[in-house]
PDB file of N, CA and C in Angstrom:
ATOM      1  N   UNK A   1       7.087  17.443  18.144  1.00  0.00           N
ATOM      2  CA  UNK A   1       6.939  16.830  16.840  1.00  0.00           C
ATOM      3  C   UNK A   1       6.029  15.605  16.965  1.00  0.00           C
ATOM      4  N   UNK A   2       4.853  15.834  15.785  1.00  0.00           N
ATOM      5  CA  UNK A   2       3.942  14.472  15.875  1.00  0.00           C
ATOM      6  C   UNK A   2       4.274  13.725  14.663  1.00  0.00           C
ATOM      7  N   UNK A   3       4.660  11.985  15.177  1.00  0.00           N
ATOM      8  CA  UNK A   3       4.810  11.307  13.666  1.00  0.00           C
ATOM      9  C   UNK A   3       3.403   9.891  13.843  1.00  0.00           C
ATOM     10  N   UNK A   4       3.564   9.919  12.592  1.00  0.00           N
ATOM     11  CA  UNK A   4       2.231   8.905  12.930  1.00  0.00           C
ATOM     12  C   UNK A   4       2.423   8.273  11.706  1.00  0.00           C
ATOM     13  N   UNK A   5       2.287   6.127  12.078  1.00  0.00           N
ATOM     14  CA  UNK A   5       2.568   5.749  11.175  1.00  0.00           C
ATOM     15  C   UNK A   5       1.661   4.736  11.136  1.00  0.00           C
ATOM     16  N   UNK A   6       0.806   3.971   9.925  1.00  0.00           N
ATOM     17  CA  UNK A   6      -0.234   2.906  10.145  1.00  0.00           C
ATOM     18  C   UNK A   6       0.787   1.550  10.476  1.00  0.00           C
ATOM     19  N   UNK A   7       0.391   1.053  11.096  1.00  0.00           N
ATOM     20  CA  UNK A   7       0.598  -0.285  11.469  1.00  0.00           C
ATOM     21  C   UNK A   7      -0.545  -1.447  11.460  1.00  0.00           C
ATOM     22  N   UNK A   8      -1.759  -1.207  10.855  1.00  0.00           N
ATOM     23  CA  UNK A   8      -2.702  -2.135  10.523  1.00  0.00           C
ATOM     24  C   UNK A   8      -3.741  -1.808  10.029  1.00  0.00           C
ATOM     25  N   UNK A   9      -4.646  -2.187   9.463  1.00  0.00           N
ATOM     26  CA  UNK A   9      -5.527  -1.361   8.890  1.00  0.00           C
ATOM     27  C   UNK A   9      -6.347   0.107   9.167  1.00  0.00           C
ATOM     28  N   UNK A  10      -6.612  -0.163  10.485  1.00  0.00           N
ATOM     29  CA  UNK A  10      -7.235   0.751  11.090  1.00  0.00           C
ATOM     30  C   UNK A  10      -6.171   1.116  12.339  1.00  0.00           C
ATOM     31  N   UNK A  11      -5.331   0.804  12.409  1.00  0.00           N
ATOM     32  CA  UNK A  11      -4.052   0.943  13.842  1.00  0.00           C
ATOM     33  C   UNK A  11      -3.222   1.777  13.192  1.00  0.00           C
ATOM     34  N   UNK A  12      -2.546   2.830  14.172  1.00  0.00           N
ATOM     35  CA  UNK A  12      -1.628   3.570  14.066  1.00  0.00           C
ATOM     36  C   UNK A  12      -0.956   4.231  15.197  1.00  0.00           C
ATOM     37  N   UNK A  13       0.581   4.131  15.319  1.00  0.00           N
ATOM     38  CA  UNK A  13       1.628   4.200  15.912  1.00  0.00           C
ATOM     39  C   UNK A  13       1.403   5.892  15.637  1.00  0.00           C
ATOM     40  N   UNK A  14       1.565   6.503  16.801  1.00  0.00           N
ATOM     41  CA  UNK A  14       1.912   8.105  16.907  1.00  0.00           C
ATOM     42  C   UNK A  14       2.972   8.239  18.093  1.00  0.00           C
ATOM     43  N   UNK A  15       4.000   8.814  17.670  1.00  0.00           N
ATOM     44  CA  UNK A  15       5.144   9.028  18.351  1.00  0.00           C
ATOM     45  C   UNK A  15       5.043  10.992  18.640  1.00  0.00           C
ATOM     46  N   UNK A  16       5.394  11.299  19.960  1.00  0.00           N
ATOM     47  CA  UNK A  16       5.465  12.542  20.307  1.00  0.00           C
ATOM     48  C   UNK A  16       6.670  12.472  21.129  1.00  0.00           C
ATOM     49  N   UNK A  17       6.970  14.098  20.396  1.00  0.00           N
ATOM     50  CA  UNK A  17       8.544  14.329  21.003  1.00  0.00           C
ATOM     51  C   UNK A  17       8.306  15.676  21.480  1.00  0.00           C
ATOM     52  N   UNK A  18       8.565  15.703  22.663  1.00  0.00           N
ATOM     53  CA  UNK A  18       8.778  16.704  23.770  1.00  0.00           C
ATOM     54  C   UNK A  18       9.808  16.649  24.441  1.00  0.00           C
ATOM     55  N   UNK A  19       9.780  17.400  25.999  1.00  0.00           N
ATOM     56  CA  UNK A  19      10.450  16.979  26.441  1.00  0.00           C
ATOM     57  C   UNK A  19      10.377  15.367  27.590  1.00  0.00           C
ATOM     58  N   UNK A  20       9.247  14.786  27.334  1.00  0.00           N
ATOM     59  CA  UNK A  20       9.648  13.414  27.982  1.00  0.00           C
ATOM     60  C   UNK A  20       8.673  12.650  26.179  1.00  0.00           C
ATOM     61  N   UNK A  21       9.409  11.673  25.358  1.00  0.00           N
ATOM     62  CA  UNK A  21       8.862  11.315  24.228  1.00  0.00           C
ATOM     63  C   UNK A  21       7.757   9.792  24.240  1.00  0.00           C
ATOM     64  N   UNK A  22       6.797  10.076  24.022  1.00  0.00           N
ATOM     65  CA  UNK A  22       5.697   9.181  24.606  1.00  0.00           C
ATOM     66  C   UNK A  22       5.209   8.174  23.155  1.00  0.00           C
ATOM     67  N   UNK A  23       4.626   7.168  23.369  1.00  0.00           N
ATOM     68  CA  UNK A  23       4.128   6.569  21.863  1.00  0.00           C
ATOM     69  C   UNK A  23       2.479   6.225  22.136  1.00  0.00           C
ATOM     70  N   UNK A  24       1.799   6.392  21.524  1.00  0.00           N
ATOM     71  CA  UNK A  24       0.187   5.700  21.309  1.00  0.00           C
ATOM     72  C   UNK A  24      -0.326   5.026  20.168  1.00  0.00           C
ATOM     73  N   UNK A  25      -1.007   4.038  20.614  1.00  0.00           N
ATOM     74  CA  UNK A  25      -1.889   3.170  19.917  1.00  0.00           C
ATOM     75  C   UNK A  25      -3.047   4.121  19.594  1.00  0.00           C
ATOM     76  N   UNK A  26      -3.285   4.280  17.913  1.00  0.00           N
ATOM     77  CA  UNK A  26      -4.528   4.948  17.856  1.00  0.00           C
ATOM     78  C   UNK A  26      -5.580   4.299  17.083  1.00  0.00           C
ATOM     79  N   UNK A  27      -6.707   3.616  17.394  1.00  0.00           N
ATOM     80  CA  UNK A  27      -7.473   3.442  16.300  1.00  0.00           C
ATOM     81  C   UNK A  27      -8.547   3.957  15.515  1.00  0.00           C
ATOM     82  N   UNK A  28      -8.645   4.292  14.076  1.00  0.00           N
ATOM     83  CA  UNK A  28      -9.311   5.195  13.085  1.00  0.00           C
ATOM     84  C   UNK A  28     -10.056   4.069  12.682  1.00  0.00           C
ATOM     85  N   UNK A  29     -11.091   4.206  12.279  1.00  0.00           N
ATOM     86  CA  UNK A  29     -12.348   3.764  11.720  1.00  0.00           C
ATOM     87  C   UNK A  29     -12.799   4.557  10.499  1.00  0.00           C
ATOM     88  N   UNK A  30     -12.621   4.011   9.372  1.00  0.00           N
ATOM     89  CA  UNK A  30     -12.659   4.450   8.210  1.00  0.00           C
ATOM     90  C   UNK A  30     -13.670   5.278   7.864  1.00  0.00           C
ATOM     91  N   UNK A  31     -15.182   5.008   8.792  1.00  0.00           N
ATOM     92  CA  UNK A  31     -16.643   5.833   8.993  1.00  0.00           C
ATOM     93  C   UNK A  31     -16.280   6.784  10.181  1.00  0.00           C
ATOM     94  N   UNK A  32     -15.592   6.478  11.060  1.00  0.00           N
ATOM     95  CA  UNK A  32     -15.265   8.022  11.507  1.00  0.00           C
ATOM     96  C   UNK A  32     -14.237   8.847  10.695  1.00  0.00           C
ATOM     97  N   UNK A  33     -13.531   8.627  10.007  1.00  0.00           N
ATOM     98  CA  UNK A  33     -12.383   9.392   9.398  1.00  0.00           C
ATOM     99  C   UNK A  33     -13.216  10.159   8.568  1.00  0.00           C
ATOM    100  N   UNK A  34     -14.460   9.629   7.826  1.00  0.00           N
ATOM    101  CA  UNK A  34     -15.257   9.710   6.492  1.00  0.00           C
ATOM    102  C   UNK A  34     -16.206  11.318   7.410  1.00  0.00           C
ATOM    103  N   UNK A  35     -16.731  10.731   8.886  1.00  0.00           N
ATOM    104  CA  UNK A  35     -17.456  11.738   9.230  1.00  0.00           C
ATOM    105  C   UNK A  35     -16.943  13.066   9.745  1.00  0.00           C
ATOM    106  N   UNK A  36     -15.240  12.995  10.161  1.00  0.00           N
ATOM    107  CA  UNK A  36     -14.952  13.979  10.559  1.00  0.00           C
ATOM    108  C   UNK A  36     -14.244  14.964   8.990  1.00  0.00           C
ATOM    109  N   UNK A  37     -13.735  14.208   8.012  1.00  0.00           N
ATOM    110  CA  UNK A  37     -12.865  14.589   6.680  1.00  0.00           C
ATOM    111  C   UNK A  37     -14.055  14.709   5.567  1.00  0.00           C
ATOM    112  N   UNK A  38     -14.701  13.928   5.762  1.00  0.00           N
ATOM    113  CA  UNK A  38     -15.967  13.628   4.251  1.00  0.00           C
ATOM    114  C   UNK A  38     -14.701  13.443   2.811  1.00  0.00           C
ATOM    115  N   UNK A  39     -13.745  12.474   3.608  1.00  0.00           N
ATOM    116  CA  UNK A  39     -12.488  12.317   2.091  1.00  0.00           C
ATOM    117  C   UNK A  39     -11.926  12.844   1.960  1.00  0.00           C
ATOM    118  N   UNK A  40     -11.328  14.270   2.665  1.00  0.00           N
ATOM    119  CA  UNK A  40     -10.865  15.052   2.057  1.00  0.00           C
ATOM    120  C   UNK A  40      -9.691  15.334   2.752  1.00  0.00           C
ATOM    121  N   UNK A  41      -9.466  14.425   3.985  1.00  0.00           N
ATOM    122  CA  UNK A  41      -7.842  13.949   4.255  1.00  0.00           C
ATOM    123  C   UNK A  41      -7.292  12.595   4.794  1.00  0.00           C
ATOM    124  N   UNK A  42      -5.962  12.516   4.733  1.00  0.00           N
ATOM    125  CA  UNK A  42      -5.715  11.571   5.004  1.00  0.00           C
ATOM    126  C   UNK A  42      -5.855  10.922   6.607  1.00  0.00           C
ATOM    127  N   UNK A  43      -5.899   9.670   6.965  1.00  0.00           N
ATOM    128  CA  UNK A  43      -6.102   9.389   8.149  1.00  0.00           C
ATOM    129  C   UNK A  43      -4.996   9.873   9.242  1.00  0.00           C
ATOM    130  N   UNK A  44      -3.520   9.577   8.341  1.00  0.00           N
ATOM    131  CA  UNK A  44      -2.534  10.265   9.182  1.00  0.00           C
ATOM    132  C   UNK A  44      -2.494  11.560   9.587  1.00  0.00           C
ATOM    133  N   UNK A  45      -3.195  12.442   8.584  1.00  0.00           N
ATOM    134  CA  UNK A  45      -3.287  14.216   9.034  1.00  0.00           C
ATOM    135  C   UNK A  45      -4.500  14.309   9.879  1.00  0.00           C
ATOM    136  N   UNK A  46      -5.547  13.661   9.817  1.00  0.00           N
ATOM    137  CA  UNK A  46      -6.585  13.732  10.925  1.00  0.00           C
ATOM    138  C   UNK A  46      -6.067  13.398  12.191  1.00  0.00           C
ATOM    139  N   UNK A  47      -5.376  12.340  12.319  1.00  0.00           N
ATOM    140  CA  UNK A  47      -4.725  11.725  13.220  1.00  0.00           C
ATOM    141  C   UNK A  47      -3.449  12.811  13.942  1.00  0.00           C
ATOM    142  N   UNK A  48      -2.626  13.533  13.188  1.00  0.00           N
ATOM    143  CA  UNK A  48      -1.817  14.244  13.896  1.00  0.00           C
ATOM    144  C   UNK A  48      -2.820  15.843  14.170  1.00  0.00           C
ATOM    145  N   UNK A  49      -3.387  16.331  13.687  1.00  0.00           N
ATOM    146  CA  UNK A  49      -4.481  17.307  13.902  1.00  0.00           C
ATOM    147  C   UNK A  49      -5.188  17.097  15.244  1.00  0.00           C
ATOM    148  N   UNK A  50      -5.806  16.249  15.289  1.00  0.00           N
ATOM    149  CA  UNK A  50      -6.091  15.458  16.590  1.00  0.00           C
ATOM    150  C   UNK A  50      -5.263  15.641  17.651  1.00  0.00           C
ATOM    151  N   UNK A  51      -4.110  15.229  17.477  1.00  0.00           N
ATOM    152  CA  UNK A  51      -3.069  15.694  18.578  1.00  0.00           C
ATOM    153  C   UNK A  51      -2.780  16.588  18.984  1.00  0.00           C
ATOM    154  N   UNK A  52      -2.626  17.381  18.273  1.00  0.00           N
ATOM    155  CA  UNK A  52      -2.308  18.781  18.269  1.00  0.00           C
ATOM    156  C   UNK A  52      -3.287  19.579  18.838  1.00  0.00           C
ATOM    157  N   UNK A  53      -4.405  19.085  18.751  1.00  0.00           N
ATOM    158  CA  UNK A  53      -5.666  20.062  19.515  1.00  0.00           C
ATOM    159  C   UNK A  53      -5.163  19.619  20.813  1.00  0.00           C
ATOM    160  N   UNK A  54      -5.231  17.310  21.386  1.00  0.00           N
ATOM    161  CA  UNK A  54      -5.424  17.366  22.288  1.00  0.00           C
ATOM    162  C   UNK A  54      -3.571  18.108  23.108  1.00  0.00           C
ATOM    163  N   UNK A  55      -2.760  18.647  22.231  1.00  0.00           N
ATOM    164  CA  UNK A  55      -1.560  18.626  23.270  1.00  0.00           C
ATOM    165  C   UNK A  55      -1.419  20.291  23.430  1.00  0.00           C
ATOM    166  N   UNK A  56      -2.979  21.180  22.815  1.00  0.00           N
ATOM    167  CA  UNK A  56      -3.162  22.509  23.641  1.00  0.00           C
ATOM    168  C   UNK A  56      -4.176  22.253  24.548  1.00  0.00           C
ATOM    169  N   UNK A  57      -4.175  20.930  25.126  1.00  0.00           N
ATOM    170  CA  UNK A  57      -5.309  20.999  26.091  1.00  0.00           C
ATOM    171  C   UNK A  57      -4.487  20.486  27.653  1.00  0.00           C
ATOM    172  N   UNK A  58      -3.657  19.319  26.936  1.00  0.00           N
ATOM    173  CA  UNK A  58      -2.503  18.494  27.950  1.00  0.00           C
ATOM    174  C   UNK A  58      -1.310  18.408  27.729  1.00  0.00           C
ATOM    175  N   UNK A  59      -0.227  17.811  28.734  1.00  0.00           N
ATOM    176  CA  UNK A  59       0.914  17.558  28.333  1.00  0.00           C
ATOM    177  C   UNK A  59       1.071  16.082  27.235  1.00  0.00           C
ATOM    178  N   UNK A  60       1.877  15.835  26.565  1.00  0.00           N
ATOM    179  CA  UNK A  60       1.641  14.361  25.895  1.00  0.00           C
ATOM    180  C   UNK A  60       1.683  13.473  26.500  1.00  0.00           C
ATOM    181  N   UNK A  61       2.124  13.728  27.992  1.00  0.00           N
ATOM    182  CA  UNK A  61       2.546  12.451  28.934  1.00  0.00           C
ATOM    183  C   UNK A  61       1.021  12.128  29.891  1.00  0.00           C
ATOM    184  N   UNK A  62      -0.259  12.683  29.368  1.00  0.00           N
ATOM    185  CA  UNK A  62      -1.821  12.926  29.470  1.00  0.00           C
ATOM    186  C   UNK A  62      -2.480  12.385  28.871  1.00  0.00           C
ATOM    187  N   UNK A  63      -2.050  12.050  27.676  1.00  0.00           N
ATOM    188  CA  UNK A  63      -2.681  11.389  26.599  1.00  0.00           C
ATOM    189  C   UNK A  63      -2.057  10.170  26.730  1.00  0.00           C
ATOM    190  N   UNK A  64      -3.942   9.247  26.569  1.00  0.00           N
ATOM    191  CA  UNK A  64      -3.998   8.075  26.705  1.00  0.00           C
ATOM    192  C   UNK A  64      -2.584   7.286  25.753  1.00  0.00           C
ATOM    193  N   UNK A  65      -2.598   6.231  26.589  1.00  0.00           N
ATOM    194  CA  UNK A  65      -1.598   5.323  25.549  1.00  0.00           C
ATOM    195  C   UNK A  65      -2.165   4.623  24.349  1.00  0.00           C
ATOM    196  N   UNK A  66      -3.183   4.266  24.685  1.00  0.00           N
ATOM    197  CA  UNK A  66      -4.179   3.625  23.545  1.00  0.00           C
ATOM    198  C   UNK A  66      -5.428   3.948  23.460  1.00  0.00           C
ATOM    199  N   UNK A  67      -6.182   4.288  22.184  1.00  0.00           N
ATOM    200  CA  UNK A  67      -7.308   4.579  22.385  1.00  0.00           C
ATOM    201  C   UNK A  67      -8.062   5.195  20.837  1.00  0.00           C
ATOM    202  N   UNK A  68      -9.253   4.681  21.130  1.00  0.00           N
ATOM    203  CA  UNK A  68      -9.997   4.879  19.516  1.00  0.00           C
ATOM    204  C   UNK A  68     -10.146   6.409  19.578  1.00  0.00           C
ATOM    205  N   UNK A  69     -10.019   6.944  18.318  1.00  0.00           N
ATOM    206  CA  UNK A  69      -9.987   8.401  18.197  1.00  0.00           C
ATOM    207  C   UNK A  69     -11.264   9.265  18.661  1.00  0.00           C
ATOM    208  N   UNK A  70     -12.202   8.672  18.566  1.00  0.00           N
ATOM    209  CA  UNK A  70     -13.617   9.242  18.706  1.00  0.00           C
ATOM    210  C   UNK A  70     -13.959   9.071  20.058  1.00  0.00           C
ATOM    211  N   UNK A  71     -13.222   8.656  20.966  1.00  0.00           N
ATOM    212  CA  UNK A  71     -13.076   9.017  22.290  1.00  0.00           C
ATOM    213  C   UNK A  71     -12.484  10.275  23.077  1.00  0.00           C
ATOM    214  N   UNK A  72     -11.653  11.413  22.203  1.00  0.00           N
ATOM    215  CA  UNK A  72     -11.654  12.574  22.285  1.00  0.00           C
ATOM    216  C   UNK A  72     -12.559  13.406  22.632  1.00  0.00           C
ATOM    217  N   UNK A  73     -13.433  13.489  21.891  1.00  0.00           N
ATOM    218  CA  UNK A  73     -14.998  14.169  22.294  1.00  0.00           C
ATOM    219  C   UNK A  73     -15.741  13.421  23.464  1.00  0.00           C
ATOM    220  N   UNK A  74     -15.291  12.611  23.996  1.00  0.00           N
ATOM    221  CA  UNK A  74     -16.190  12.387  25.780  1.00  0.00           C
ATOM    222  C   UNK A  74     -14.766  13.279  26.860  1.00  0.00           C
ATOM    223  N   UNK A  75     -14.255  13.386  26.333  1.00  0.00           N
ATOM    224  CA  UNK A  75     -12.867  13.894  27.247  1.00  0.00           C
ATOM    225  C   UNK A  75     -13.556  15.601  26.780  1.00  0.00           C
ATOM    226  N   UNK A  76     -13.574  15.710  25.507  1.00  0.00           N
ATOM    227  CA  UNK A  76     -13.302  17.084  24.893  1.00  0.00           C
ATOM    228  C   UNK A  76     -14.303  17.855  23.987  1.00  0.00           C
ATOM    229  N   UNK A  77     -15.378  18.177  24.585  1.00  0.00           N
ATOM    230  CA  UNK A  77     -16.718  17.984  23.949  1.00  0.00           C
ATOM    231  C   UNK A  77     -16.829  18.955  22.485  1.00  0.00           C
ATOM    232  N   UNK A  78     -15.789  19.903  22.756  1.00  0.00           N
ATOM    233  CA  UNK A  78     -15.758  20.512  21.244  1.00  0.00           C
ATOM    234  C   UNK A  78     -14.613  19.679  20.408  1.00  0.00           C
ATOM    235  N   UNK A  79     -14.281  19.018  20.829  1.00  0.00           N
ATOM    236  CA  UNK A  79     -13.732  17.973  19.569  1.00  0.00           C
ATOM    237  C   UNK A  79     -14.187  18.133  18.261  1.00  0.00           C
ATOM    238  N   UNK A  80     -15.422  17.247  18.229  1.00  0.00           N
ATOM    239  CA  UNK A  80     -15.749  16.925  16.868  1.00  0.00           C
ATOM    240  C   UNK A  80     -16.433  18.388  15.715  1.00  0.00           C
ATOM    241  N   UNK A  81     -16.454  19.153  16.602  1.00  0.00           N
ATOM    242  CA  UNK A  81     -16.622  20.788  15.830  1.00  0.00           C
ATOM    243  C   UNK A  81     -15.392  21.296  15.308  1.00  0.00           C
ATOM    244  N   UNK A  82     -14.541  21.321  16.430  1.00  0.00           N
ATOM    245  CA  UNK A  82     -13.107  21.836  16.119  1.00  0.00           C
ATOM    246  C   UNK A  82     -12.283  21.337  14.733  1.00  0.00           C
ATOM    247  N   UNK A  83     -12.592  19.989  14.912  1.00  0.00           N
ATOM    248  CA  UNK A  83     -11.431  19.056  13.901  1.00  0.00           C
ATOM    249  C   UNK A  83     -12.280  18.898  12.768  1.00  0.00           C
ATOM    250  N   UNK A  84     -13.479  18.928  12.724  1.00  0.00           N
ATOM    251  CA  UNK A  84     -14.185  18.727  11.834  1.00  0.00           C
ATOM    252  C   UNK A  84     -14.056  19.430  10.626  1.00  0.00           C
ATOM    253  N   UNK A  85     -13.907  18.489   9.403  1.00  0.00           N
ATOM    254  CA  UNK A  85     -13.335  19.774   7.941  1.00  0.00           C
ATOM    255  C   UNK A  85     -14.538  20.370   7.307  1.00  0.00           C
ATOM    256  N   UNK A  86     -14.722  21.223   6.806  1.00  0.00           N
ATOM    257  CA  UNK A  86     -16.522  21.824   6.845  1.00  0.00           C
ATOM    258  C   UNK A  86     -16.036  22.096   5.228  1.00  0.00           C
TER     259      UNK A  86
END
């Protein structure tokens, strides 16, 4: 289970529950949210979408503790194709 909650403008708390339950610092940038959604979702569903790609790639206990979202795609080079809303 992915929960994800803002905690500052651009900051957000994502909690994952597995079997060991991990938390991350994520930060969204309103011009990346804009380039991967073009508006057409919320930061929290980009944000758990995101996860969900990266937790068929790793375990959650893999994923960084903190880290700006658009750092996915140097880890994960089809990132920004995959998640991208067309």
């Amino acid at each position: 289970m992915i929960e994800v909650t803002q905690i500052g403008k651009e900051r957000f708390e994502v909690k994952v529950r597995s079997e060991v339950k991990t938390k991350h610092l994520v930060t969204l940038t309103d011009q990346y949210l804009r380039k991967l959604t073009n508006g057409a979702e919320t930061a929290e569903k980009l944000i758990e979408r995101s996860f969900r790609f990266l937790l068929e790639r790793e375990p959650n206990t893999a994923i960084l503790r903190s880290f700006e979202l658009s750092v996915i795609g140097t880890y994960f080079p089809e990132y920004e194709e995959k998640i991208r809303l067309k």
